[in-house]
Protein backbone atom coordinates (compact mmCIF):
# COMPACT_ATOMS: atom_id res chain seq x y z
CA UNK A 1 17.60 43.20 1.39
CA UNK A 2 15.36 41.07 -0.44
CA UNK A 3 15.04 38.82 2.44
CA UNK A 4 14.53 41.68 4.66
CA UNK A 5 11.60 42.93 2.69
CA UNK A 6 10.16 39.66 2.30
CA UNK A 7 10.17 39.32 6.26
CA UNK A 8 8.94 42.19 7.08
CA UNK A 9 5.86 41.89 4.40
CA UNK A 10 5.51 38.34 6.54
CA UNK A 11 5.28 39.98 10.13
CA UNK A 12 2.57 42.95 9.11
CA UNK A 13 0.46 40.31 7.21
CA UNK A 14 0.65 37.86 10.44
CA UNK A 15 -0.14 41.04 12.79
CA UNK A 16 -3.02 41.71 10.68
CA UNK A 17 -4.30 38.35 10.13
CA UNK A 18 -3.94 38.27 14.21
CA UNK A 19 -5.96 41.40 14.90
CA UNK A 20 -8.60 40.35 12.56
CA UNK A 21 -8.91 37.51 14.94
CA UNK A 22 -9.36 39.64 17.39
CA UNK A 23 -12.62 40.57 19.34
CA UNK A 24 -11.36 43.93 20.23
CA UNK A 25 -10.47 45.15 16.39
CA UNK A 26 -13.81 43.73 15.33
CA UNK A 27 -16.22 46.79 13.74
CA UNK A 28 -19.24 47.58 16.40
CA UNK A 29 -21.93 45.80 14.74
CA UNK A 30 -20.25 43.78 12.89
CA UNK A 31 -20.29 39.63 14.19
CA UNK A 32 -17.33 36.85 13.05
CA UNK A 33 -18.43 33.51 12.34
CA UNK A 34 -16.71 30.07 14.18
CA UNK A 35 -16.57 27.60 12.10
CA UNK A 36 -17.82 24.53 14.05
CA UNK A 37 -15.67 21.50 14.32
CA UNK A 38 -16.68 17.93 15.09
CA UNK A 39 -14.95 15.66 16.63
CA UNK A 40 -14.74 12.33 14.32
CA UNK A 41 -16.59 9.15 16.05
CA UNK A 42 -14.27 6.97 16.81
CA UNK A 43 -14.82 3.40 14.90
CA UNK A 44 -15.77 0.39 16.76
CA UNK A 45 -12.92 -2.31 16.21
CA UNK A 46 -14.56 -5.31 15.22
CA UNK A 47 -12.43 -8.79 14.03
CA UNK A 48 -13.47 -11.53 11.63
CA UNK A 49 -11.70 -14.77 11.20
CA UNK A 50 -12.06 -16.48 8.00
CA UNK A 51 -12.25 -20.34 7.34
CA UNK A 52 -9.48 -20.22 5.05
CA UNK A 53 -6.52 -18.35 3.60
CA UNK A 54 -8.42 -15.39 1.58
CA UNK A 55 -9.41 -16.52 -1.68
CA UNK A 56 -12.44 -15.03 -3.66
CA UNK A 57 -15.02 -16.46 -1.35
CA UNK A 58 -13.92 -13.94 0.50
CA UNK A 59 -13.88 -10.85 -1.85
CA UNK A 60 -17.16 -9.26 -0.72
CA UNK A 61 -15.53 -9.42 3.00
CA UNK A 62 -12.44 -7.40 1.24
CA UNK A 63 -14.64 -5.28 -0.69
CA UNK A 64 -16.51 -3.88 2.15
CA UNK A 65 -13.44 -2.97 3.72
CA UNK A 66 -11.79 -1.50 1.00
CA UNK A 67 -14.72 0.83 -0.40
CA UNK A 68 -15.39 2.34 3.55
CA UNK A 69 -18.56 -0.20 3.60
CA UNK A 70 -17.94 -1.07 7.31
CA UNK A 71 -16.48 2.46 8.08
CA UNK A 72 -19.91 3.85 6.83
CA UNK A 73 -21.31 1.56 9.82
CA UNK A 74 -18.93 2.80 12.34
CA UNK A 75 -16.92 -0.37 12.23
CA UNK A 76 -13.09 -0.62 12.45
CA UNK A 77 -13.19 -4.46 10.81
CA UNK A 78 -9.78 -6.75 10.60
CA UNK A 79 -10.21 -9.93 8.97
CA UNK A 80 -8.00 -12.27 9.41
CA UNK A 81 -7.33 -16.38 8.39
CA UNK A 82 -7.38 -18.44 11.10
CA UNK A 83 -4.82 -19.70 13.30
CA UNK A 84 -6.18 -23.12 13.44
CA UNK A 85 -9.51 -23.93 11.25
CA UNK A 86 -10.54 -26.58 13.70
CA UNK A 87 -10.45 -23.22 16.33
CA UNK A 88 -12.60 -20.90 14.98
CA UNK A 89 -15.84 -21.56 16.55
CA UNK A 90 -14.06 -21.68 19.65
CA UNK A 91 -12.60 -18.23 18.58
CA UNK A 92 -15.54 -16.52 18.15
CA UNK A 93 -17.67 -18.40 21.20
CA UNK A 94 -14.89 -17.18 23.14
CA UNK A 95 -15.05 -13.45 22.01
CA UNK A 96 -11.53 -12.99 21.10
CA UNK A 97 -13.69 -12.77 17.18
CA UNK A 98 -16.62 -11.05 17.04
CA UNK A 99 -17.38 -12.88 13.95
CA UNK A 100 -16.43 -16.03 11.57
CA UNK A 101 -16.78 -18.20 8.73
CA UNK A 102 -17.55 -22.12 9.31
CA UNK A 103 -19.31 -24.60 8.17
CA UNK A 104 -22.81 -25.75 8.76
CA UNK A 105 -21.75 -28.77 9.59
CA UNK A 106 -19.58 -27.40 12.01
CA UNK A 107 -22.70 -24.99 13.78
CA UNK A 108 -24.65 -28.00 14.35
CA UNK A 109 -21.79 -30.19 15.90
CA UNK A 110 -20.64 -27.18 18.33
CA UNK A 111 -24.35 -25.87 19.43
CA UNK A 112 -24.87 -30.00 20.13
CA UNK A 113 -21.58 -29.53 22.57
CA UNK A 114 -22.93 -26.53 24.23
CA UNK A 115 -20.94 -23.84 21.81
CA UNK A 116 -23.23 -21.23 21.48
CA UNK A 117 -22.67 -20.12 17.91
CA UNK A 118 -25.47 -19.37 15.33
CA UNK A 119 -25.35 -18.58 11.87
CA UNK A 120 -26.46 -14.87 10.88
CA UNK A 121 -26.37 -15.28 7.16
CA UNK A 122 -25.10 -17.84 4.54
CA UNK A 123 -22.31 -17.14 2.27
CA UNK A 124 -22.51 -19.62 -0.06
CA UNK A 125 -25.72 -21.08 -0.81
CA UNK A 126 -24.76 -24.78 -2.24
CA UNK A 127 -22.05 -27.03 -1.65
CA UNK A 128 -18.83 -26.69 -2.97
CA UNK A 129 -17.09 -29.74 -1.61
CA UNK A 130 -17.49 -32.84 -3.89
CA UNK A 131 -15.33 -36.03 -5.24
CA UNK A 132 -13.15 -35.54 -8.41
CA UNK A 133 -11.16 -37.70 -10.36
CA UNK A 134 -9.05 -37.46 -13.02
CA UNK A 135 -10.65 -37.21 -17.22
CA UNK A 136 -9.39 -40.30 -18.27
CA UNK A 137 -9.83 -42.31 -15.26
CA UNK A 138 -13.40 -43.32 -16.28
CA UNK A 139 -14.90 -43.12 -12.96
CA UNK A 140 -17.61 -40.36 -13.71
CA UNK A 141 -20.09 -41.68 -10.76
CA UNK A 142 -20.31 -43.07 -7.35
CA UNK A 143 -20.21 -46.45 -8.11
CA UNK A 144 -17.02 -46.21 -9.57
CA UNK A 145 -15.60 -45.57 -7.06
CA UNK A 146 -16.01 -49.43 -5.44
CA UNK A 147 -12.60 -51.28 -4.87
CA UNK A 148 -10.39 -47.65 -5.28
CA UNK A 149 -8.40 -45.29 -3.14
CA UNK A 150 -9.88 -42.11 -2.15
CA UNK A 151 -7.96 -39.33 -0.75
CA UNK A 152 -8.93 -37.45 1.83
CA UNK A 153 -7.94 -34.33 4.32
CA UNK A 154 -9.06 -35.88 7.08
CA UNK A 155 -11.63 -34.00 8.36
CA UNK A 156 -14.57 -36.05 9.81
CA UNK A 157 -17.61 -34.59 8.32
CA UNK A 158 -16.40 -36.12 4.55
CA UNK A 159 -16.95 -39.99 5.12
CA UNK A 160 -20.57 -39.56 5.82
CA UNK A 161 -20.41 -37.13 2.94
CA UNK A 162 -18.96 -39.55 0.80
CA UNK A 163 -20.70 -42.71 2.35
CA UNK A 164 -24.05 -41.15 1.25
CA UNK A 165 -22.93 -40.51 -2.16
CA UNK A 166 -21.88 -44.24 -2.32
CA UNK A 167 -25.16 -45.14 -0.97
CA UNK A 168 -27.17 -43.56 -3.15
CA UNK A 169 -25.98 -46.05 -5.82
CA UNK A 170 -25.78 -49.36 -3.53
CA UNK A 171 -22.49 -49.31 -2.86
CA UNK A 172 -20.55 -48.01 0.88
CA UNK A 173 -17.84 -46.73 2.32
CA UNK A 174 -16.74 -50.00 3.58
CA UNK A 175 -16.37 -50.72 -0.13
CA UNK A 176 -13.16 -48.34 -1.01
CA UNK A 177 -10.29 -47.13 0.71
CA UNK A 178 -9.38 -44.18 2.28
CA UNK A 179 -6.78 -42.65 2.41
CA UNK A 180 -5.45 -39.48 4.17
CA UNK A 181 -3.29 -37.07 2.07
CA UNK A 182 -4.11 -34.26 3.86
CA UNK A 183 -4.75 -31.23 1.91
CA UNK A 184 -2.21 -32.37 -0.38
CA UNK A 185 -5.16 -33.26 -2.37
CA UNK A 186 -4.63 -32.67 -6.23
CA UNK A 187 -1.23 -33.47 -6.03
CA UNK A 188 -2.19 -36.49 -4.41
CA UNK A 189 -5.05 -36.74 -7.49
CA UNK A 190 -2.63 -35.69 -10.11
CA UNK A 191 0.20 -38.00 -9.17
CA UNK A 192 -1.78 -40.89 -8.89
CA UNK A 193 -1.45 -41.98 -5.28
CA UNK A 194 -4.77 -42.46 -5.04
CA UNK A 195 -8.10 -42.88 -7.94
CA UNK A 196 -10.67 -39.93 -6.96
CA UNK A 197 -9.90 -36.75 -3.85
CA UNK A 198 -12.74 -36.40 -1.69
CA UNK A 199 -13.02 -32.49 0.04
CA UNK A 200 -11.58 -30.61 -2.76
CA UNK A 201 -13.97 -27.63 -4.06
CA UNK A 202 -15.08 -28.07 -7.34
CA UNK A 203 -14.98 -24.17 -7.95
CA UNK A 204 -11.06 -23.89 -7.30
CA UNK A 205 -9.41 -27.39 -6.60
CA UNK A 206 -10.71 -28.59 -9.80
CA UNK A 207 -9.31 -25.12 -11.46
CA UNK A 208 -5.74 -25.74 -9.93
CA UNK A 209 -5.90 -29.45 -11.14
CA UNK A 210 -7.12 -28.17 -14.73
CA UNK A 211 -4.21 -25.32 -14.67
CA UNK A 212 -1.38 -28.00 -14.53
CA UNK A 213 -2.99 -29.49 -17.22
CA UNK A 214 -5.24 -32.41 -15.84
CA UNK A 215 -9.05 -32.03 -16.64
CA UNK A 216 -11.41 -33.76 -14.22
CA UNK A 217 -14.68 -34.66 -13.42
CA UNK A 218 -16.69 -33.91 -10.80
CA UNK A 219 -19.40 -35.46 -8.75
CA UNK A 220 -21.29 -32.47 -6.77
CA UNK A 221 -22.66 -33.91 -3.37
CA UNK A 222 -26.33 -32.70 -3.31
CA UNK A 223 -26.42 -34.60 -7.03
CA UNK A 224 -25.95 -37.73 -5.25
CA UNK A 225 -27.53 -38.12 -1.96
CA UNK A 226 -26.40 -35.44 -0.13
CA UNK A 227 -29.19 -32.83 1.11
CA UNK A 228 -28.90 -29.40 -0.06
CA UNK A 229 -26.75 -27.16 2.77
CA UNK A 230 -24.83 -23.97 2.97
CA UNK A 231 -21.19 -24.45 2.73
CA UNK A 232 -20.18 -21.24 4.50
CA UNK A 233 -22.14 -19.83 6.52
CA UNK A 234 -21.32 -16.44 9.08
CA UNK A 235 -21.63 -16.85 12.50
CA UNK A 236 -21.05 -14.83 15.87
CA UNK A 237 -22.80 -15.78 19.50
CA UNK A 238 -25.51 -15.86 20.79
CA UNK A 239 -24.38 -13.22 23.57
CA UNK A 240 -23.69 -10.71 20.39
CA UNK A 241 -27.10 -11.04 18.95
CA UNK A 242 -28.78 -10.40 22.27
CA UNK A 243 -27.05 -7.91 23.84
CA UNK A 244 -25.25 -5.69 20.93
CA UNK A 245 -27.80 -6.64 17.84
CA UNK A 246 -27.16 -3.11 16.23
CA UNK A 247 -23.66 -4.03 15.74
CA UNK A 248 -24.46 -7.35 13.85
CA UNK A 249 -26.89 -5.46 11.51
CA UNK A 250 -24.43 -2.97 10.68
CA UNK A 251 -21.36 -5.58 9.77
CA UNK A 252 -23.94 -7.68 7.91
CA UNK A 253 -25.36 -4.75 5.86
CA UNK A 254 -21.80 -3.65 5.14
CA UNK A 255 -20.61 -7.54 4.45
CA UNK A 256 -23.76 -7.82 2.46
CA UNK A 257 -22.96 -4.67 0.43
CA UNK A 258 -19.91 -5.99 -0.64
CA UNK A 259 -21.19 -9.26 -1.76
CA UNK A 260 -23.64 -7.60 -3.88
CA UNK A 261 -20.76 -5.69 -5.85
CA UNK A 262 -18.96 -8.74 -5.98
CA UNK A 263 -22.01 -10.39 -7.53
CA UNK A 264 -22.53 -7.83 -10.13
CA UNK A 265 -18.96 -7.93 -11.42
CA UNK A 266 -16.72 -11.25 -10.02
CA UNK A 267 -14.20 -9.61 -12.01
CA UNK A 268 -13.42 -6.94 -10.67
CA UNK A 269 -13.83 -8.10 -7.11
CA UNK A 270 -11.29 -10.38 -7.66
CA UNK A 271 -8.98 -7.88 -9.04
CA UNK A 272 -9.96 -5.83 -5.88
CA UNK A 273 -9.04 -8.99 -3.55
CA UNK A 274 -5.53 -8.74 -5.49
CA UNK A 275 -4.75 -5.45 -4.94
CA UNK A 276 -5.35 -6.28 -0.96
CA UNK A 277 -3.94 -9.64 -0.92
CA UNK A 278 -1.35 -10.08 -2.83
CA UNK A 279 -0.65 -13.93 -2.17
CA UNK A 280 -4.02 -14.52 -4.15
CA UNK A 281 -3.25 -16.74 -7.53
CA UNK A 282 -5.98 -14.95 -10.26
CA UNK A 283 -4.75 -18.21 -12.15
CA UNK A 284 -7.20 -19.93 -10.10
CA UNK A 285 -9.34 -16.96 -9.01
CA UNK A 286 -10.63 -15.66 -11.70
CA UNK A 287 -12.33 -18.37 -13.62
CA UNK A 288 -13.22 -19.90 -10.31
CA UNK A 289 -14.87 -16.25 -9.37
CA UNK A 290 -17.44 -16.95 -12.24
CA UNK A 291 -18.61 -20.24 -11.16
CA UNK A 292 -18.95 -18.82 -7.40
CA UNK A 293 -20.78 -15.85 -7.54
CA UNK A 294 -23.94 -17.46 -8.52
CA UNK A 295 -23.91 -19.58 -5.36
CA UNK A 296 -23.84 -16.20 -3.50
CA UNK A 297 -27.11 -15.56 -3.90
CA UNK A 298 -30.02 -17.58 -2.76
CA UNK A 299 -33.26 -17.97 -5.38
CA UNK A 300 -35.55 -16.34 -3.08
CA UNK A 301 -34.28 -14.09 -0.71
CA UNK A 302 -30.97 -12.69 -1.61
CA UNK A 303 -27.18 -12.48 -0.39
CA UNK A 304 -27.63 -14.53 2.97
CA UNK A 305 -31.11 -15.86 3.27
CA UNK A 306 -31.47 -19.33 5.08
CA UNK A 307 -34.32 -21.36 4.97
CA UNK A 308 -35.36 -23.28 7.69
CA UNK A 309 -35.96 -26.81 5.84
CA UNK A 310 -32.89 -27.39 4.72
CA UNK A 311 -31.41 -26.33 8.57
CA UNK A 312 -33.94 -29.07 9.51
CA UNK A 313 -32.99 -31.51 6.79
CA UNK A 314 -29.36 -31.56 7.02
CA UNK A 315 -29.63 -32.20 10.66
CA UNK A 316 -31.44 -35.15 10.22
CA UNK A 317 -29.05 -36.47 7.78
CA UNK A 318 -26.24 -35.75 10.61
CA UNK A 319 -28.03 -37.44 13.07
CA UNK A 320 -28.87 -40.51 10.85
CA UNK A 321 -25.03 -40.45 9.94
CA UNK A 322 -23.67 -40.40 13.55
CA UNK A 323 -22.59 -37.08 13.40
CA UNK A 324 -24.97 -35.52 16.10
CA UNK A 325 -24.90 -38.27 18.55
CA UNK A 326 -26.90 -35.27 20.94
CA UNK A 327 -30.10 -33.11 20.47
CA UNK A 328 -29.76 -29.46 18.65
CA UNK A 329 -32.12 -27.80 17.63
CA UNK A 330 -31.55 -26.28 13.90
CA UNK A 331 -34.10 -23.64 14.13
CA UNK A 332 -31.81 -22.27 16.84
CA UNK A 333 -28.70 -22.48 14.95
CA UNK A 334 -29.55 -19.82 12.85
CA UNK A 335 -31.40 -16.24 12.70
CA UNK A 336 -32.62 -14.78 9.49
CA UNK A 337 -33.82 -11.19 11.36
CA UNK A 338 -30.40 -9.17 9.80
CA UNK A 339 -30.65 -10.12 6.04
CA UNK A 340 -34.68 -9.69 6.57
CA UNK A 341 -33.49 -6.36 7.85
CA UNK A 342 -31.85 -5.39 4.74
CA UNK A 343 -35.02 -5.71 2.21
């Protein structure tokens, strides 16, 4: 009977509910307010590859995804590592990224080849690549590195690197040997195959080397020879920029707000990056975090900014190296408009 009751009581209160819907049982004078519903804007999907696997470089990329930064913006973003890092100017010239992380080496080299890729803002503002070798090996500076084996990963751009460092203490690269370990690089350092690792980064290859219990030193590039430049910069096309520039601003504000949180506390953007990527090793991350997040920032200018001398300057120094073997012009490689845009 109970359940009788109870059914009953149901059916009058829906019949009710029903005829208060009703325009017909609505009092004369008496008006019912519709509640107006919007229909959500559907996000704009937008893909990013990275130069790397994700690592805390990347946190304020992670951090504007995971706080609604790009969402805010309208902007559906996956970010993703790449499938090949020697493909990802070619990825994002092609359009199947709207966006990546490279090198500026790498700008200059593919604008000189007809790649029409520009930097929008610069990640990080010094470089991290640089030559280490082990504490106790005694070789603390360029020149002693004359008569040794250097490993390397094979990537082009880190013989003229390391050429100028040699130079700028009379020596060359004809002077040592190198040798190609891949990216097998610390274990290469730490197991003595060869006397100093040229293309490790001194904020986490140095931490990994240091975390299995062999201290080293390192010799930062732009301390020896090397001019000044942006390791990572972020790039999209020229076709972007000109014909959708309102999307650009809006992932660089968002990309730019996450970098700022990351800057105010490393920490806890690397404990953010964790959450999302699991595969991350905090081992290395988080004292490596505190040596990066300075380099986020440039000394005038903020998260991004670019200045045109040192565009001009390290393109000279590729030129004089063989490395641009045709004219590019570095004022064209990169735009400064959308970080201006965000002051």
């Amino acid at each position: 009977m109970k359940r009788i009751y109870a059914t009953l009581a149901f059916t009058f209160s829906l019949l009710f509910v029903l005829s208060a819907c009703s325009g017909s049982t609505t009092p004369a004078g008496v008006t019912t307010a519709v509640p107006e519903t919007s229909t959500p804007v559907p996000l704009t999907k937008v893909s990013v590859t990275l130069d790397w696997f994700p690592w805390s470089n990347h946190s304020g990329l992670f951090i504007a995804q995971d706080k609604g930064y790009y969402a805010a913006e309208g902007l559906d973003v996956t970010i993703h590592p790449p499938a090949d890092p020697a493909s990802i100017l070619q990825t994002v010239a092609a359009g199947r990224d709207d966006f990546g992380i490279n090198y500026q080496t790498g700008v200059m080299i593919a604008r000189a080849k007809g790649v029409p890729v520009v930097s929008i803002a610069a990640i990080v503002q010094h470089p991290l690549n640089s030559v280490m070798t082990l504490k106790g090996s005694g070789i603390t500076e360029p020149r002693d590195l004359v008569g040794k084996k250097i490993g390397w990963p094979g990537i082009p751009d880190n013989e003229p690197l390391l050429d100028t460092m040699l130079k700028s203490q009379g020596s060359s690269l004809e002077e040592v040997e190198m040798v190609n370990v891949g990216f097998d690089l610390v274990a290469a350092l730490i197991g003595k195959k060869v006397d100093a690792i040229v293309g490790a980064y001194w904020v986490h290859e140095s931490i990994s080397a240091i975390n299995q219990g062999f201290p080293v030193n390192i010799m930062r590039m732009e301390q020896h020879g090397v001019p000044d430049f942006y390791e990572l910069v972020l790039v999209t096309t020229e076709d972007k920029i000109a014909n959708d520039p309102e999307q650009v601003q809006k992932f660089v504000r968002a990309t730019a707000r996450g970098y700022q949180d990351a800057i105010a506390d490393p920490q806890a953007a690397v404990q953010l990056l964790k959450r999302v990527r699991p595969e991350v090793d905090l081992a290395i991350e988080m004292p490596g975090v505190d040596l990066l997040a300075p380099l986020w920032t440039a000394s005038q200018g903020g998260f991004g900014w670019q200045e045109e001398a040192r565009w001009v300057e390290f393109a000279k120094w590729m030129k004089e190296t063989g490395q641009l073997t045709e004219d590019a012009d570095p004022k064209a490689a990169f735009d400064n408009s959308f970080v201006a845009a965000l002051k």
